[in-house]
N, C-alpha and C. Protein backbone atom coordinates (compact mmCIF):
# COMPACT_ATOMS: atom_id res chain seq x y z
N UNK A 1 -20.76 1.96 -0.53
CA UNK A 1 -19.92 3.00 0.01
C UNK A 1 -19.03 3.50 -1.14
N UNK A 2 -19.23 4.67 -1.17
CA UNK A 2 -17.71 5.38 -2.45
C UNK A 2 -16.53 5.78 -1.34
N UNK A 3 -16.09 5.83 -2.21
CA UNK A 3 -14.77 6.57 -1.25
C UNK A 3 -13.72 6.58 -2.81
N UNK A 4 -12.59 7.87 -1.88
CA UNK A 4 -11.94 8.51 -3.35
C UNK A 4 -10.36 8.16 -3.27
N UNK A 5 -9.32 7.47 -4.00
CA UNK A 5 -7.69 7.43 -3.28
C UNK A 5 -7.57 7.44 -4.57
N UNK A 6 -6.43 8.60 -4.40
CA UNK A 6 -5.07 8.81 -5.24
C UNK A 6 -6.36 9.50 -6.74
N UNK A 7 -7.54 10.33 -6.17
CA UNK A 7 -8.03 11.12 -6.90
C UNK A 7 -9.04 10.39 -8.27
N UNK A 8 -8.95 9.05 -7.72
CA UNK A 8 -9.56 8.09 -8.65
C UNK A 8 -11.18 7.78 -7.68
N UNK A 9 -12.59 8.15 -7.98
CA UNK A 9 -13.24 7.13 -7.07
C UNK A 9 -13.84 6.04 -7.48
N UNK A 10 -13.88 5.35 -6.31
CA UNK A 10 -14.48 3.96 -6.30
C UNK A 10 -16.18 3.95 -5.59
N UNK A 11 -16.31 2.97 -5.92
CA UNK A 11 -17.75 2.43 -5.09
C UNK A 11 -17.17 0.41 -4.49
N UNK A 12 -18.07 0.53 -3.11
CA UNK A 12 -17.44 -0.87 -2.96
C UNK A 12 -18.67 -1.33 -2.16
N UNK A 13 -18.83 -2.42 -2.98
CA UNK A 13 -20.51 -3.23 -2.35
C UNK A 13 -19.80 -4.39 -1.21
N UNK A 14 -20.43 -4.56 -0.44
CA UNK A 14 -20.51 -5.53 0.16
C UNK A 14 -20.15 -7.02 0.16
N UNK A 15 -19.64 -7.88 1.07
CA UNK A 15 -19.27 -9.25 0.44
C UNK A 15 -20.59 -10.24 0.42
N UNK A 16 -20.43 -11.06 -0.44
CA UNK A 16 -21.48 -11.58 -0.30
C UNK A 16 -21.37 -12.83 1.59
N UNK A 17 -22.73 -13.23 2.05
CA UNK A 17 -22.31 -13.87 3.31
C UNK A 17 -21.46 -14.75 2.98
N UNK A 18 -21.61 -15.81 1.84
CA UNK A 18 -20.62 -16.87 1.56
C UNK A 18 -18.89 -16.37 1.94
N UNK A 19 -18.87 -15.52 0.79
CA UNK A 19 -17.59 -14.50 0.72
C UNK A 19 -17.16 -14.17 1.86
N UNK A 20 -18.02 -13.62 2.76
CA UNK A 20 -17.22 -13.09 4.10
C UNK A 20 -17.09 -14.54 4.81
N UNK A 21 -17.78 -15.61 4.99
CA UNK A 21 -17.14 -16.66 5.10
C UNK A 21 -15.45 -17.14 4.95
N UNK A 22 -15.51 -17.17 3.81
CA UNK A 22 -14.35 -17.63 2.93
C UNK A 22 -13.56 -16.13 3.33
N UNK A 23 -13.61 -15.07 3.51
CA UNK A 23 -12.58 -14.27 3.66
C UNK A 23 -12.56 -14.39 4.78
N UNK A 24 -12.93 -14.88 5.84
CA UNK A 24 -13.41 -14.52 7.67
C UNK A 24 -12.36 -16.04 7.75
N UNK A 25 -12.31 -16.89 6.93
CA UNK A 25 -11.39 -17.99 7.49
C UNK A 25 -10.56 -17.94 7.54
N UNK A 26 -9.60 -17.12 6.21
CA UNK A 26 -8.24 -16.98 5.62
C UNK A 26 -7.85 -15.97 6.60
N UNK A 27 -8.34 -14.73 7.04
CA UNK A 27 -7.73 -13.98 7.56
C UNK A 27 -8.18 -13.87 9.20
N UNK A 28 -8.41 -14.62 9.56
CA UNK A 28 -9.05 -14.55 11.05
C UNK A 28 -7.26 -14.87 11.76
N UNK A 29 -6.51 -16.18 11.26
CA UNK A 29 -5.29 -17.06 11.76
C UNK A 29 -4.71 -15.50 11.90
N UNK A 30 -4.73 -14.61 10.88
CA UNK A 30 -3.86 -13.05 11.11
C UNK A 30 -4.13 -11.80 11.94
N UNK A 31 -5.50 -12.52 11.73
CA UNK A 31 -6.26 -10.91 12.77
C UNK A 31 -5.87 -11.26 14.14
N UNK A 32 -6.37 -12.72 14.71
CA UNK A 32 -6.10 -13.02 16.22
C UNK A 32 -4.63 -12.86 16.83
N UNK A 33 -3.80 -13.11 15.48
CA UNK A 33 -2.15 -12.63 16.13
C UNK A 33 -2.11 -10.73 16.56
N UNK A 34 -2.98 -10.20 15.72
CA UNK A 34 -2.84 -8.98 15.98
C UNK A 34 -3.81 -7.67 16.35
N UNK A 35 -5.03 -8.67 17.03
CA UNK A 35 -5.96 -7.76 17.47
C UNK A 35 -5.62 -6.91 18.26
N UNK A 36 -5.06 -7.46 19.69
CA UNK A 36 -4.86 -6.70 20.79
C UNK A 36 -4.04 -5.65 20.38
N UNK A 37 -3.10 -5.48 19.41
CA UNK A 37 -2.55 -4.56 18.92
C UNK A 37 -2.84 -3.23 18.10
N UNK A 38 -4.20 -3.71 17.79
CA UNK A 38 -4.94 -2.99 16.31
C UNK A 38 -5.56 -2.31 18.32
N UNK A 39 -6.14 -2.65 18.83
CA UNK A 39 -6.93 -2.21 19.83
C UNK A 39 -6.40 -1.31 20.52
N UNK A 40 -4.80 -1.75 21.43
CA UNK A 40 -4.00 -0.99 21.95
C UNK A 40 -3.73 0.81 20.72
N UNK A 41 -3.98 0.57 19.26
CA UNK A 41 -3.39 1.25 18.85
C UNK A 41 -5.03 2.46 19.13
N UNK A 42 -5.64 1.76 18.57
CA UNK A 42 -7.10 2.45 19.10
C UNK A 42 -7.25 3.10 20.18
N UNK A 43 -6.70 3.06 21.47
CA UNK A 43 -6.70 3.05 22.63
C UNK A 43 -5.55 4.09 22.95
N UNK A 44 -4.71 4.02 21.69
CA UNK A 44 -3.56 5.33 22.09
C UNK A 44 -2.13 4.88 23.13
N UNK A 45 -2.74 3.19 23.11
CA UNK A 45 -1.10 2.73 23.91
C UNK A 45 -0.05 2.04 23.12
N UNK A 46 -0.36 2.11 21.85
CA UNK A 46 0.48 1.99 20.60
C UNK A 46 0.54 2.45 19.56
N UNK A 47 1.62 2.68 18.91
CA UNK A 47 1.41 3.12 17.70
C UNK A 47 1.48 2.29 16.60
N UNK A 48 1.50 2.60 15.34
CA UNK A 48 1.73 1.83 14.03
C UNK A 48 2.98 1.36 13.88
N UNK A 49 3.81 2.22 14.35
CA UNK A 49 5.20 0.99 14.08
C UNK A 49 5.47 0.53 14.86
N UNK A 50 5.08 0.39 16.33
CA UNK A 50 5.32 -0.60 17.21
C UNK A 50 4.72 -1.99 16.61
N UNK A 51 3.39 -2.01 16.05
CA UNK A 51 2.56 -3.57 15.78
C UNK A 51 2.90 -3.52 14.83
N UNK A 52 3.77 -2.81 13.50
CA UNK A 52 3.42 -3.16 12.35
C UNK A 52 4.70 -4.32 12.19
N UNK A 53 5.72 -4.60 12.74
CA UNK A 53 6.55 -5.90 12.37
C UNK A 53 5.92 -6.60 12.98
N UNK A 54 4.60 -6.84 13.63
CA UNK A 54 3.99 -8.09 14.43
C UNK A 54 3.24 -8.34 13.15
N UNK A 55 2.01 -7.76 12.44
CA UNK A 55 1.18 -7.43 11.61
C UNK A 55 1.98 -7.85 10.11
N UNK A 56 2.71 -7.19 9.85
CA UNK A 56 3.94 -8.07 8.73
C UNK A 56 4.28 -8.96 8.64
N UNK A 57 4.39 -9.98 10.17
CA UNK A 57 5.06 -11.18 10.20
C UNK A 57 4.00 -12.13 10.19
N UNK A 58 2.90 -11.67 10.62
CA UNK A 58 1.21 -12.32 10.18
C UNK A 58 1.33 -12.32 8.88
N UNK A 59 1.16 -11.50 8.08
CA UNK A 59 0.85 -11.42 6.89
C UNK A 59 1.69 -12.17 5.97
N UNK A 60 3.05 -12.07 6.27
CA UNK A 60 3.98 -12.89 5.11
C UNK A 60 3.87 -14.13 5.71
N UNK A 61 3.16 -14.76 6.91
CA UNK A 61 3.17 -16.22 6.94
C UNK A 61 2.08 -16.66 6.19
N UNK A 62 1.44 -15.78 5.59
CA UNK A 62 0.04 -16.43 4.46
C UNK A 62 0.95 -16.97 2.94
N UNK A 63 0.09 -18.34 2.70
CA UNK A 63 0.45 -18.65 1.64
C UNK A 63 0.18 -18.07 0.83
N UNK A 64 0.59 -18.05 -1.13
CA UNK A 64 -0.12 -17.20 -1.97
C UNK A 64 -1.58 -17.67 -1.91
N UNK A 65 -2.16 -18.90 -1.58
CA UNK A 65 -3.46 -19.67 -2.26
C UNK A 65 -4.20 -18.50 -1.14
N UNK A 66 -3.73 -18.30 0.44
CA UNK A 66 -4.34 -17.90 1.44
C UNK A 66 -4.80 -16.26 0.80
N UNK A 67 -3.60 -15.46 0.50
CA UNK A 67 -3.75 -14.00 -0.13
C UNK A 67 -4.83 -13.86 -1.07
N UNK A 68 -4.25 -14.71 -2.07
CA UNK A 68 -5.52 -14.80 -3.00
C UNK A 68 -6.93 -14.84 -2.24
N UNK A 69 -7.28 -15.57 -1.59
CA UNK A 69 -8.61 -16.07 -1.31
C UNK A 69 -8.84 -14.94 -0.30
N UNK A 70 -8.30 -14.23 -0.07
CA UNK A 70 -8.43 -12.88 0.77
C UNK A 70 -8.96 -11.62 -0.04
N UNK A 71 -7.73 -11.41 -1.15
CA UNK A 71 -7.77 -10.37 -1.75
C UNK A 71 -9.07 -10.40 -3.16
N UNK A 72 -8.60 -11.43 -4.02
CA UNK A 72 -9.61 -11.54 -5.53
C UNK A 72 -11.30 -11.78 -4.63
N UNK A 73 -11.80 -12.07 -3.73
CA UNK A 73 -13.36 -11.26 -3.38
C UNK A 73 -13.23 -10.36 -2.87
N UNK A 74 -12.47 -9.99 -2.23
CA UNK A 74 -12.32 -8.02 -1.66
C UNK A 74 -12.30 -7.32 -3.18
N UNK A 75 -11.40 -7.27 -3.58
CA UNK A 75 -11.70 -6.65 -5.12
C UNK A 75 -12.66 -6.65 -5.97
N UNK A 76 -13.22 -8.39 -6.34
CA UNK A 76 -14.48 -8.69 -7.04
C UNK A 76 -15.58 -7.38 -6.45
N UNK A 77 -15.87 -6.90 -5.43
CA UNK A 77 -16.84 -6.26 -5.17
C UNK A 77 -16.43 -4.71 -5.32
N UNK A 78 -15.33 -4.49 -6.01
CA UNK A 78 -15.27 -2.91 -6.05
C UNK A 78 -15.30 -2.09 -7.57
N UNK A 79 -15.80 -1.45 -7.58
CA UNK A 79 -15.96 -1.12 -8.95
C UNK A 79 -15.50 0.80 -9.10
N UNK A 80 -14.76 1.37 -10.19
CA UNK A 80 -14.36 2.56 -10.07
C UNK A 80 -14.63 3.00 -11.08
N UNK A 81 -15.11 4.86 -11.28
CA UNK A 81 -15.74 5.43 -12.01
C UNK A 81 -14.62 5.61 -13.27
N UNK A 82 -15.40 5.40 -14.47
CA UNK A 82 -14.65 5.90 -15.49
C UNK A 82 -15.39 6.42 -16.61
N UNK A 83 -15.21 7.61 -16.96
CA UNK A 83 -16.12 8.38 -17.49
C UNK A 83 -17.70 8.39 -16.94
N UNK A 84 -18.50 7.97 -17.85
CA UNK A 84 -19.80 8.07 -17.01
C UNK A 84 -20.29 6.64 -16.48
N UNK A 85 -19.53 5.77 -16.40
CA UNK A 85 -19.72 4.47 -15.76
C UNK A 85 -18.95 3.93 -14.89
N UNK A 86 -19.38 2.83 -14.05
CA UNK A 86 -19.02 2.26 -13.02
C UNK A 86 -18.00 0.84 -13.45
N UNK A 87 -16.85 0.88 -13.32
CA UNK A 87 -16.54 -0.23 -14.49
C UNK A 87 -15.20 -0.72 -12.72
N UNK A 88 -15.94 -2.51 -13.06
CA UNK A 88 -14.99 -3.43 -12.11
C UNK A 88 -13.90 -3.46 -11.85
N UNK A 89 -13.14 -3.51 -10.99
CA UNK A 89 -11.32 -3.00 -11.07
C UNK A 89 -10.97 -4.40 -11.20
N UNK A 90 -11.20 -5.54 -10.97
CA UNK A 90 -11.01 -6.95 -10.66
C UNK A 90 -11.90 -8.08 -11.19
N UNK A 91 -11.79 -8.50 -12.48
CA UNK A 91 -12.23 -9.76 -13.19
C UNK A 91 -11.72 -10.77 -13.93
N UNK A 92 -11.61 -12.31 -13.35
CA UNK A 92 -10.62 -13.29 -13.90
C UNK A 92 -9.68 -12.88 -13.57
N UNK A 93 -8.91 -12.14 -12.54
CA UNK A 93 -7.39 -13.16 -12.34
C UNK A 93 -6.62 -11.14 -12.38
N UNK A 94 -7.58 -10.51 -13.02
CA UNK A 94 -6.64 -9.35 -13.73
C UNK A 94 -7.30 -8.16 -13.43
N UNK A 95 -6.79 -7.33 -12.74
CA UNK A 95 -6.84 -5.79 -12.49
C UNK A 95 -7.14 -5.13 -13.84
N UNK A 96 -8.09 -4.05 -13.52
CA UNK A 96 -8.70 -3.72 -15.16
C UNK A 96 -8.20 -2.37 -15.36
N UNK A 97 -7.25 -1.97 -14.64
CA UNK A 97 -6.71 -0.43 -14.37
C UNK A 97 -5.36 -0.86 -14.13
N UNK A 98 -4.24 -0.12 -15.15
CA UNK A 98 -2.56 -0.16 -14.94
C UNK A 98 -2.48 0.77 -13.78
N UNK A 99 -3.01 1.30 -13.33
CA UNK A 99 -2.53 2.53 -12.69
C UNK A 99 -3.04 2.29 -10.62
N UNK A 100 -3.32 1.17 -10.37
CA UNK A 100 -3.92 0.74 -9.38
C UNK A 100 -2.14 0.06 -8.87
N UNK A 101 -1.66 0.57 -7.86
CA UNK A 101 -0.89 0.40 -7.53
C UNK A 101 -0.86 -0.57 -6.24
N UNK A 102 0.38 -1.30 -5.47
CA UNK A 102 0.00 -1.82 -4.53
C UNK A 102 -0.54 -1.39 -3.14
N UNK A 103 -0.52 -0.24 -3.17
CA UNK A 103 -0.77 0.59 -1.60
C UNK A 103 -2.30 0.75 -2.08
N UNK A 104 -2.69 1.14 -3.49
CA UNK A 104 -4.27 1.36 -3.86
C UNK A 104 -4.74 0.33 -3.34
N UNK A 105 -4.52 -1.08 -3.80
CA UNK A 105 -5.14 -2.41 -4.28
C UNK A 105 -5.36 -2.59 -2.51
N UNK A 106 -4.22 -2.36 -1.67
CA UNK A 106 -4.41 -3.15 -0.15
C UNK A 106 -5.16 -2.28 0.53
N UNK A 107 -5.68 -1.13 0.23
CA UNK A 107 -6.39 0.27 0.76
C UNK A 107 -7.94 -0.09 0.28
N UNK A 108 -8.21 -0.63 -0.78
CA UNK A 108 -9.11 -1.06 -1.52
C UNK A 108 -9.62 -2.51 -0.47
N UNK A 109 -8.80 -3.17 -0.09
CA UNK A 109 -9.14 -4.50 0.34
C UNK A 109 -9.32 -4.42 1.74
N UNK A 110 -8.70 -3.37 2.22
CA UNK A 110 -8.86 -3.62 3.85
C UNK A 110 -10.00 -2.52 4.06
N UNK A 111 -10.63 -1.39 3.06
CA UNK A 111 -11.82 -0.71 2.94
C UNK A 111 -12.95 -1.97 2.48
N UNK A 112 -12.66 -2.99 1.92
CA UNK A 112 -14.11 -3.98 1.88
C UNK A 112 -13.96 -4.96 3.51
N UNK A 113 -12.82 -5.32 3.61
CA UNK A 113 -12.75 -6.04 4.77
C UNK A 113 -13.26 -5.18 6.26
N UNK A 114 -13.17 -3.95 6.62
CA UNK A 114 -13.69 -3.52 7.14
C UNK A 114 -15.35 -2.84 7.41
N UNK A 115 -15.53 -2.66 6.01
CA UNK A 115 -17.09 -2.71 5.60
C UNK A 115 -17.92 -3.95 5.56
N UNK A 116 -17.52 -5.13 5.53
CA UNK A 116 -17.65 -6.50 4.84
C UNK A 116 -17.91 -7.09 6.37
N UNK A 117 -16.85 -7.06 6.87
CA UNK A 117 -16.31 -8.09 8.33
C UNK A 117 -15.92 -7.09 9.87
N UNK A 118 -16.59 -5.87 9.31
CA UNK A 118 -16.16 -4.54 10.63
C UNK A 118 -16.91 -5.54 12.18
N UNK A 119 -17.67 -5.59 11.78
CA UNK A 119 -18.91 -5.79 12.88
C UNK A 119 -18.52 -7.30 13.96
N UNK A 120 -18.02 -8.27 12.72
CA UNK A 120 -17.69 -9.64 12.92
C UNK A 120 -15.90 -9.22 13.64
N UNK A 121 -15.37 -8.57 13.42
CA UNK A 121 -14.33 -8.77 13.44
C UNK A 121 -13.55 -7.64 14.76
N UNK A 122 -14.55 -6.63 15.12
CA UNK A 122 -15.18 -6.13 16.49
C UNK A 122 -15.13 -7.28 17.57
N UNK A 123 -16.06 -8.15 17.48
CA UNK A 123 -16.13 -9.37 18.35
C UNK A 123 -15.51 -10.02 18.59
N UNK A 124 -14.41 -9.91 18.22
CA UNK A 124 -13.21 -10.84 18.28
C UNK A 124 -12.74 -10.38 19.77
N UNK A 125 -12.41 -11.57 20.82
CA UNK A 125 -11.50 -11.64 22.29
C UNK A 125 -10.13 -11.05 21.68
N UNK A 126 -9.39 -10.53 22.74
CA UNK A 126 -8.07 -9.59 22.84
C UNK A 126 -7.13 -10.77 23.08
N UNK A 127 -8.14 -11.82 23.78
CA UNK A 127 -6.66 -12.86 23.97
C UNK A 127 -7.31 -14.24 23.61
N UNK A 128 -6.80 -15.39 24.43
CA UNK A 128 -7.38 -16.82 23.79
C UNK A 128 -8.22 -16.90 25.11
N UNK A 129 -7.42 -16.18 26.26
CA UNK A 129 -8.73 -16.55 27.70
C UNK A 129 -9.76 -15.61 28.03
N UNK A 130 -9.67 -14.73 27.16
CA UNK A 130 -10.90 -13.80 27.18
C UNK A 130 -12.61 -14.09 27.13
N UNK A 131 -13.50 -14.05 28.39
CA UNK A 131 -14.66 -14.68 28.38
C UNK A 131 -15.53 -14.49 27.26
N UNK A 132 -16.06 -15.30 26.95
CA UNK A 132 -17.13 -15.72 25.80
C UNK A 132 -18.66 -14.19 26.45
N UNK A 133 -19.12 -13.63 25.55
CA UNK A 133 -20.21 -12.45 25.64
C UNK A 133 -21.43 -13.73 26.10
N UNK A 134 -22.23 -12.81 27.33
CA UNK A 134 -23.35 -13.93 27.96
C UNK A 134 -24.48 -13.47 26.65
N UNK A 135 -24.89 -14.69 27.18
CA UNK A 135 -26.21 -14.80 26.13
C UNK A 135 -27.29 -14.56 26.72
């Protein structure tokens, strides 16, 4: 998938299954605090700043080890055009572009997490007593 922010484009491959593993663990403890909310907002019976201090207060309860293990494979898989090549934004530890700001970098990560884990993360119950899909 390409896609273009802040006039720079990118291309962003896929996680690998392991990867969405390992990202599907770290961030699942955050998504389930705030599905029904992401849904309601879908649904037009909320807005963004109603869930977003719920969604914030998810997020800053992640440790750094948790962020990391979220963010450095969301990135590993994105790569952005520069001149006539496709060159990695994210290798070893370090952003390969000064100009990738923090609103880029989390726009970047929640565009692989949704490409990556859209489908998986769809399936997710609204609550904890929500029935299991028949088989």
């Amino acid at each position: 998938m390409e896609i273009t922010i802040k006039e720079q484009n990118y291309r962003i491959a896929k996680l690998s299954v392991f990867d969405q593993l390992k990202v599907a663990r770290k961030l699942l403890p955050v998504v389930a605090g705030v599905v029904g909310d992401f849904r309601d907002m879908q649904d037009g019976a909320a807005s963004l700043e109603t869930a977003l201090p719920k969604i914030a207060d998810a997020i800053s309860s992640l440790s750094d080890e948790d962020c990391n293990a979220i963010i450095y494979p969301c990135l590993a898989v994105v790569s952005r055009q520069h001149q006539k090549a496709w060159v990695p934004v994210f290798s070893q530890g370090e952003l390969a572009f000064d100009d990738i700001d923090l609103m880029t970098m989390l726009q970047l990560v929640a565009r692989v997490v949704a490409d990556s884990l859209g489908n998986f993360l769809q399936e997710l119950p609204t609550s904890e007593t929500a029935p299991l899909p028949a088989k």
